[in-house]
Protein backbone atom coordinates (compact mmCIF):
# COMPACT_ATOMS: atom_id res chain seq x y z
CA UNK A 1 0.00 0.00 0.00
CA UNK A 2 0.68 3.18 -0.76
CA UNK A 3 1.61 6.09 1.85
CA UNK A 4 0.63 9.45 1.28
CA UNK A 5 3.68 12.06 0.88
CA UNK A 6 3.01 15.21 2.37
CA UNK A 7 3.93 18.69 0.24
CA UNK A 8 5.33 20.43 2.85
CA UNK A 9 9.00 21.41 3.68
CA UNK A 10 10.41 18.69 6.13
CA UNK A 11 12.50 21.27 7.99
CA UNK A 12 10.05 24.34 7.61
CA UNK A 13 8.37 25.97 10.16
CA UNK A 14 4.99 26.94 8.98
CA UNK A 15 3.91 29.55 11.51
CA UNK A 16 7.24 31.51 10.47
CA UNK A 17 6.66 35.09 9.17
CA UNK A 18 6.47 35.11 5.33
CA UNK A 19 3.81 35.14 2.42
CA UNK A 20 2.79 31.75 0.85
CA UNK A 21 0.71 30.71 -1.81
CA UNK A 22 -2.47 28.74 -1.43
CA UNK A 23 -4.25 26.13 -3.53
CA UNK A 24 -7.56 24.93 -2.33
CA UNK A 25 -9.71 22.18 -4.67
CA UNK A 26 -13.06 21.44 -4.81
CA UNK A 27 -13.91 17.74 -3.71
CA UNK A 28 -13.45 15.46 -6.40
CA UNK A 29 -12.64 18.97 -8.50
CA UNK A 30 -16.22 19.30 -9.44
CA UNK A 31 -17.44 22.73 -10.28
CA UNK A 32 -19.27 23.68 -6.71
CA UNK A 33 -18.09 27.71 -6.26
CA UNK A 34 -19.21 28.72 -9.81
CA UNK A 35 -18.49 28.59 -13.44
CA UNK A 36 -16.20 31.41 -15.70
CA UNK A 37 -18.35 33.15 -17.97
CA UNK A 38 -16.05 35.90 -20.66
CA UNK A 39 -13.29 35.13 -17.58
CA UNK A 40 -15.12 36.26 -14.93
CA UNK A 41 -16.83 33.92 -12.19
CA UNK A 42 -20.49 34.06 -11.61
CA UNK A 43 -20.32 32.80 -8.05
CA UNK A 44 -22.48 29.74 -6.54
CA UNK A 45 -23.83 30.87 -3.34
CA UNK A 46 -21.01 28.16 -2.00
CA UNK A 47 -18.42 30.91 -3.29
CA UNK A 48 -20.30 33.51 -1.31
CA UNK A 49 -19.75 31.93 1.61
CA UNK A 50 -16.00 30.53 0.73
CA UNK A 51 -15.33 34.50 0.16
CA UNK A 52 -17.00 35.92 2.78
CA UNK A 53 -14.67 33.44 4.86
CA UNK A 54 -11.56 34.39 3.20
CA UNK A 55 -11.85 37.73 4.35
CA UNK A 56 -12.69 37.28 8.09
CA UNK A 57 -9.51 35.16 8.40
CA UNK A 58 -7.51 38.15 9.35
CA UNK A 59 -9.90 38.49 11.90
CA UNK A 60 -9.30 35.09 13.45
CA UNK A 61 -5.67 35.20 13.25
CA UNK A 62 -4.22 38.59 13.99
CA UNK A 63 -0.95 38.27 12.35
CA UNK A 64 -2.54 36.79 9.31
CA UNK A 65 -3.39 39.45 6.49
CA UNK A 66 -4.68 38.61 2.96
CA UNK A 67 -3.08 39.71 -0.46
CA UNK A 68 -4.15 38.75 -3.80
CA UNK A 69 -7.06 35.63 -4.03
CA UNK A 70 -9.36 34.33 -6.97
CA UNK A 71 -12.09 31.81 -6.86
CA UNK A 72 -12.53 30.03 -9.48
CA UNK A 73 -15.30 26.98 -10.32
CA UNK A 74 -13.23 24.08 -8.48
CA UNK A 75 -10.58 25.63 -6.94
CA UNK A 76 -9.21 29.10 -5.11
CA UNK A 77 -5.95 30.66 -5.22
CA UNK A 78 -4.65 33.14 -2.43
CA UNK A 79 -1.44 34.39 -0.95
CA UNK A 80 -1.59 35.00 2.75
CA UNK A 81 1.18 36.68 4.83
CA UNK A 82 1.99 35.67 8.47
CA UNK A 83 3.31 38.32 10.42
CA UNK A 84 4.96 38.87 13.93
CA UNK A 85 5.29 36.11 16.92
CA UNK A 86 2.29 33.41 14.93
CA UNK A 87 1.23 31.26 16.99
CA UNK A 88 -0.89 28.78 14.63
CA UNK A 89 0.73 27.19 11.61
CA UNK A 90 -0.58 27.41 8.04
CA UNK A 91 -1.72 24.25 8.10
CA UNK A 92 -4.14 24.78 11.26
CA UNK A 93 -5.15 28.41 9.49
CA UNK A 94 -6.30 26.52 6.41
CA UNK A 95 -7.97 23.46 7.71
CA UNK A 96 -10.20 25.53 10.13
CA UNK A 97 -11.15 28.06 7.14
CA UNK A 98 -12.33 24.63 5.47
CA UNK A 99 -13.76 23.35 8.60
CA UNK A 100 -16.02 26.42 8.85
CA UNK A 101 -17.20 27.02 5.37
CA UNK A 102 -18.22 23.51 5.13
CA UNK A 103 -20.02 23.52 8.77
CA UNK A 104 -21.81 26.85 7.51
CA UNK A 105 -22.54 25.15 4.32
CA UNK A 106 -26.37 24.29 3.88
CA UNK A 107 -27.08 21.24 3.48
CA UNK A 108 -23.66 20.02 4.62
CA UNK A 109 -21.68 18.54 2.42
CA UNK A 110 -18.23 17.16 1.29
CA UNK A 111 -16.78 20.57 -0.32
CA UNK A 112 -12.99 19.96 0.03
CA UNK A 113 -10.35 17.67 -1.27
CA UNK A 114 -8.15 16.73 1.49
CA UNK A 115 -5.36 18.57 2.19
CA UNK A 116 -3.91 21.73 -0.09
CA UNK A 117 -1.57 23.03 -2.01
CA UNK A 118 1.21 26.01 -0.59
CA UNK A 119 3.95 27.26 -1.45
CA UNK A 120 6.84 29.51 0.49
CA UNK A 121 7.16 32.91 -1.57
CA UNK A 122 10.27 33.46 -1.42
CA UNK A 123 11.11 36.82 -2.92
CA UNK A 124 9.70 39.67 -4.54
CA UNK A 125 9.65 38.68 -8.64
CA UNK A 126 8.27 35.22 -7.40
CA UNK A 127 5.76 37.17 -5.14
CA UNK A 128 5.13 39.38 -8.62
CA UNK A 129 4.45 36.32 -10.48
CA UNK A 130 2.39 34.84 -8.29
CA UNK A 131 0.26 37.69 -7.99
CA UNK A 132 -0.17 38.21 -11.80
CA UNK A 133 -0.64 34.13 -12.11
CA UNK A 134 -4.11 34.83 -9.74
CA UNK A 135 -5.27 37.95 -11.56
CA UNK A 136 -5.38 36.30 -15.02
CA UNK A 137 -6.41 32.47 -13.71
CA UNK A 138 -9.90 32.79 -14.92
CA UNK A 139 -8.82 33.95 -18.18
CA UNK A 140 -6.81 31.06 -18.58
CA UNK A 141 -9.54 28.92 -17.69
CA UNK A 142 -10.66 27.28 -20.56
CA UNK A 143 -6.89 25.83 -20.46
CA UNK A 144 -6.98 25.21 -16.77
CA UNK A 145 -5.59 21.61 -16.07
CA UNK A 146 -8.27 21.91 -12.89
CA UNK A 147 -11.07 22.27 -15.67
CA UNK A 148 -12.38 19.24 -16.53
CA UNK A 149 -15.24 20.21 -19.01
């Protein structure tokens, strides 16, 4: 059998100050936040709510803040920054966002694929490219290799 490699660093520490790129799929990548109409989403009321709890993250975590972030149909993209003495790690950030979209989620339901995708940002022209990457994702979207239409 199989074991399951994690994506993380082996010697990173997570809750250390820096910006890092997030990747979060829909469960079994189906379209549940929305679909891309002339590369703009027109949001499923499951988007709504993903959004809305993007944005009170900050909120929850005081030396979290938010930069650039796109939803798309399956997946979202964001770059967070962790500032200052952080006492949670990314990984316990992002599983309770996931935990409380999908307990706020009516009718519950499996919205998440396990796990998620980050990466540590580690200078300016990457953080640059990163940011344009999220701006233009949903015009890219008909070539997305997360759209399976």
């Amino acid at each position: 059998m199989k074991t399951r490699q994690s994506p993380r660093l082996k010697h990173y520490n997570y809750a250390q100050a820096g910006a890092y790129f997030i990747t979060l799929v829909a469960h079994q990548r189906k379209p549940l936040l929305g679909e891309i109409l002339a590369g703009e989403l027109i949001p499923a009321p499951l988007a709504e709510l993903a959004f809305q709890h993007w944005h009170q993250l900050p909120r929850r975590h005081s030396t979290l803040s938010l930069d650039e972030m796109v939803m798309m149909p399956n997946h979202l993209h964001g770059i967070l920054w962790l500032s200052g003495d952080n006492s949670h790690q990314l990984m316990k950030i992002i599983n309770n966002y996931k935990a409380g979209v999908t307990r706020e989620f009516r009718p519950p339901a499996t919205i998440w694929q396990r796990g998620f995708y980050d990466r540590v940002i580690l200078d300016e022209t990457e953080l640059n490219t990163i940011r344009h990457y999220i701006k233009d994702n949903p015009l890219r979207w008909h070539g997305d290799r997360l759209n399976y239409r």
